[in-house]
Protein backbone atom coordinates (compact mmCIF):
# COMPACT_ATOMS: atom_id res chain seq x y z
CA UNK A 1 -129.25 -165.40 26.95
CA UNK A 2 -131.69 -164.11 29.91
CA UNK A 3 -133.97 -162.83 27.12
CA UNK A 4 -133.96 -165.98 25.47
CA UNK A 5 -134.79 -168.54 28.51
CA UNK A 6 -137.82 -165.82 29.22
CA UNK A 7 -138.93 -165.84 25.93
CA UNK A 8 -138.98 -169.47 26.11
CA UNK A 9 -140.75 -169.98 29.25
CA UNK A 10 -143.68 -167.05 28.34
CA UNK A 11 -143.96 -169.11 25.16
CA UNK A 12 -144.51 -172.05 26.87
CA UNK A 13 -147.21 -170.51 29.06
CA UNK A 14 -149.00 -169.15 26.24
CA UNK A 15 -148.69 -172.55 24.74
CA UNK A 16 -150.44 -173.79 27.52
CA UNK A 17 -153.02 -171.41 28.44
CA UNK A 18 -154.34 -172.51 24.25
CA UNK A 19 -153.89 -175.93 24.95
CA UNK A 20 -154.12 -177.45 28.58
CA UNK A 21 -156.49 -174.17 28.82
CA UNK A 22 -158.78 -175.79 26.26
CA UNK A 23 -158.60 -178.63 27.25
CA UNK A 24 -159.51 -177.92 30.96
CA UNK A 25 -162.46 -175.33 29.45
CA UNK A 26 -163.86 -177.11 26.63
CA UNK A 27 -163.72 -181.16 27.77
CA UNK A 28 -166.22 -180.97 29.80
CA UNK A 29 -170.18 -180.49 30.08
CA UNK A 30 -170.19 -176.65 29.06
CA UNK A 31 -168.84 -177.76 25.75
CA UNK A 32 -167.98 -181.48 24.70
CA UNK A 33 -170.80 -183.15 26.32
CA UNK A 34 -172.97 -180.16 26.78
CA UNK A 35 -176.66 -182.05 26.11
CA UNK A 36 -177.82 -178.91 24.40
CA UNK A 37 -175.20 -178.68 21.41
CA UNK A 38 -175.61 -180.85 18.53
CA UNK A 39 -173.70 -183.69 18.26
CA UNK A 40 -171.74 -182.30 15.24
CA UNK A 41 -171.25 -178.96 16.94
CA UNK A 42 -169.48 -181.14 20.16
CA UNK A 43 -167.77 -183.05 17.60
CA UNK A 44 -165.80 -179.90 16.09
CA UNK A 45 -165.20 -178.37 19.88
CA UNK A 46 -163.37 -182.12 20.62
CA UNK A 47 -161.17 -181.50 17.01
CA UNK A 48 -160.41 -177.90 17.99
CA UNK A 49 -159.21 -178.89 21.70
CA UNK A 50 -157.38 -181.76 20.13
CA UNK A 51 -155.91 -179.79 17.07
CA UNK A 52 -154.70 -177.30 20.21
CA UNK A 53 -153.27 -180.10 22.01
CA UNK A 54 -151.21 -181.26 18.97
CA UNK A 55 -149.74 -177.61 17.75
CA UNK A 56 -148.64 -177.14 21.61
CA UNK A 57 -146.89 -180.30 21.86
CA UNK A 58 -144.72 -179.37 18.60
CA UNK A 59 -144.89 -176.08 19.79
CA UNK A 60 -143.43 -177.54 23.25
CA UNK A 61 -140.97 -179.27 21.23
CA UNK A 62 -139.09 -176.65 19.27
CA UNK A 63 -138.95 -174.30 22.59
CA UNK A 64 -137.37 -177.07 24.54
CA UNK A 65 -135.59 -179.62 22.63
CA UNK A 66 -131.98 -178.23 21.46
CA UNK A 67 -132.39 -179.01 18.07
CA UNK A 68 -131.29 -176.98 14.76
CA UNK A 69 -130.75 -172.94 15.64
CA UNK A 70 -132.56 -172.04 18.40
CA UNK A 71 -133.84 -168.28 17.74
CA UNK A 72 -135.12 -169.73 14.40
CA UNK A 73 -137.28 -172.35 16.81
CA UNK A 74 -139.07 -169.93 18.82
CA UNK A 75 -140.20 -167.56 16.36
CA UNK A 76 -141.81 -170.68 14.37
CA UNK A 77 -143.72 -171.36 17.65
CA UNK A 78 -144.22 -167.38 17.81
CA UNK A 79 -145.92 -167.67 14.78
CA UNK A 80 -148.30 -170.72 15.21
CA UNK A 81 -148.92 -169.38 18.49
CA UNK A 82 -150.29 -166.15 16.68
CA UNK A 83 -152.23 -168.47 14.32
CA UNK A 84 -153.79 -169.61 17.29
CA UNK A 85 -154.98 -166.59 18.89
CA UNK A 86 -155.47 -164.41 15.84
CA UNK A 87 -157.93 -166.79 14.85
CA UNK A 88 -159.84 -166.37 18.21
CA UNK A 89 -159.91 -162.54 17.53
CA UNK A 90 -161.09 -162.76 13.81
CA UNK A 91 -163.71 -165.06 15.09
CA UNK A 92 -164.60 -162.97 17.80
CA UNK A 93 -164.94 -159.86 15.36
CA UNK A 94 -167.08 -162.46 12.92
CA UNK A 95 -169.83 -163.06 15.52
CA UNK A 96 -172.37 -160.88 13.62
CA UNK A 97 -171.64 -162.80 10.64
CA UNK A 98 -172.66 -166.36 11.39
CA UNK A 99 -174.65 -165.52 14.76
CA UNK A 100 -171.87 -166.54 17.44
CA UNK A 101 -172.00 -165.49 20.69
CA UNK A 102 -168.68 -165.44 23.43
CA UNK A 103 -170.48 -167.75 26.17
CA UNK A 104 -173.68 -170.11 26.41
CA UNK A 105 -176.10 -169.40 29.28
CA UNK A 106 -175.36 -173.10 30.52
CA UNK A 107 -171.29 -172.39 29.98
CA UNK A 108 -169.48 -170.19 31.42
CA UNK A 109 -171.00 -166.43 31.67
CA UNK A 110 -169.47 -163.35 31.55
CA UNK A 111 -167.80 -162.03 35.01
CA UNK A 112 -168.69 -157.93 35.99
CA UNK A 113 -165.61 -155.97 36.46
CA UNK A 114 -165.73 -152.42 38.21
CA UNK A 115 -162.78 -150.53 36.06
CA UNK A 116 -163.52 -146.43 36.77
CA UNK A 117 -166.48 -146.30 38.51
CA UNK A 118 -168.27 -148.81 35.05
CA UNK A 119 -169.20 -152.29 34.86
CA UNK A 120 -167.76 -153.94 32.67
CA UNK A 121 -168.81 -157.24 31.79
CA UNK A 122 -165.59 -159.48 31.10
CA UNK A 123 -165.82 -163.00 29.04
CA UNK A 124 -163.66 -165.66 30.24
CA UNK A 125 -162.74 -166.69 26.79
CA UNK A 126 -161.90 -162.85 25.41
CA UNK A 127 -159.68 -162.18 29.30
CA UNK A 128 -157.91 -165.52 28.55
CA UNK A 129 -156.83 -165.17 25.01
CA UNK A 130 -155.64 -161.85 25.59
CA UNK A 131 -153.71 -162.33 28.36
CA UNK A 132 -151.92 -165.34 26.67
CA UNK A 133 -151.58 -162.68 23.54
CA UNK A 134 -149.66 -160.28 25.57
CA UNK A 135 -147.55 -163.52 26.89
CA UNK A 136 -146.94 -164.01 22.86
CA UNK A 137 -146.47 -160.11 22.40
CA UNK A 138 -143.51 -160.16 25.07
CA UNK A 139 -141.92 -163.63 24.34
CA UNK A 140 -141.69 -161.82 20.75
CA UNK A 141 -140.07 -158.78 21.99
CA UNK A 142 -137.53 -159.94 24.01
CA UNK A 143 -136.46 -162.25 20.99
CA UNK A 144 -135.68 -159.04 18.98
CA UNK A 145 -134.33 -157.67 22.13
CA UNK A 146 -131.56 -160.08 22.58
């Protein structure tokens, strides 16, 4: 049962750090009402955020409303929650493809990281998304644990 209630509450921070997160990251003038996007460019950031927003609350809903068989609940939400984020990495890996880049020089730019004596240069968007993967990664485990 222990394995369970953490499962459900690292879901529900994962769940949050791809909705609330976007919402907090991307409604604002880096993104939404950034004057140097185009309109229809700011108009698919608003859909993403709000698409986000929608999965979490269903998302939200299956971890915490006692409804039908429980386990069965939380590994749908696993899985839209991977949706989420594998998308982020396939996009990620796509940048060459269509010309993408991780941050905007007006947004938010990379942070440098001293790991081993290197700088690294970390994106906020890459640290965040993985960090809310490995939330995913052990919310999953300790559902086959149990």
């Amino acid at each position: 049962m222990i394995y369970v209630l953490l499962a459900k509450v690292l879901l529900t921070l994962a769940t949050l750090g791809y909705s609330l997160g976007t919402v907090i990251a991307d409604l604002n003038r880096t993104h939404a009402t950034n004057p140097l996007w185009t309109p229809h460019a700011r108009f698919h950031v608003v859909w993403q955020v709000s698409s986000y927003v929608g999965i979490a609350v269903v998302a939200l809903l299956l971890i915490w409303v006692p409804v039908g068989n429980e386990i069965e609940r939380l590994y749908l939400v696993c899985g839209l929650t991977f949706a989420v984020f594998a998308s982020f990495f396939a996009t990620w890996i796509a940048m060459p493809i269509y010309g993408g880049t991780n941050f905007d020089q007006n947004g938010y730019p990379p942070s440098p990281v001293r790991i081993a004596g290197r700088t690294i240069m970390m994106d906020a968007n890459f640290t965040a998304i993985t960090v809310n993967a490995t939330l995913l990664v052990a919310a999953f485990a300790l559902l086959l644990a149990r």
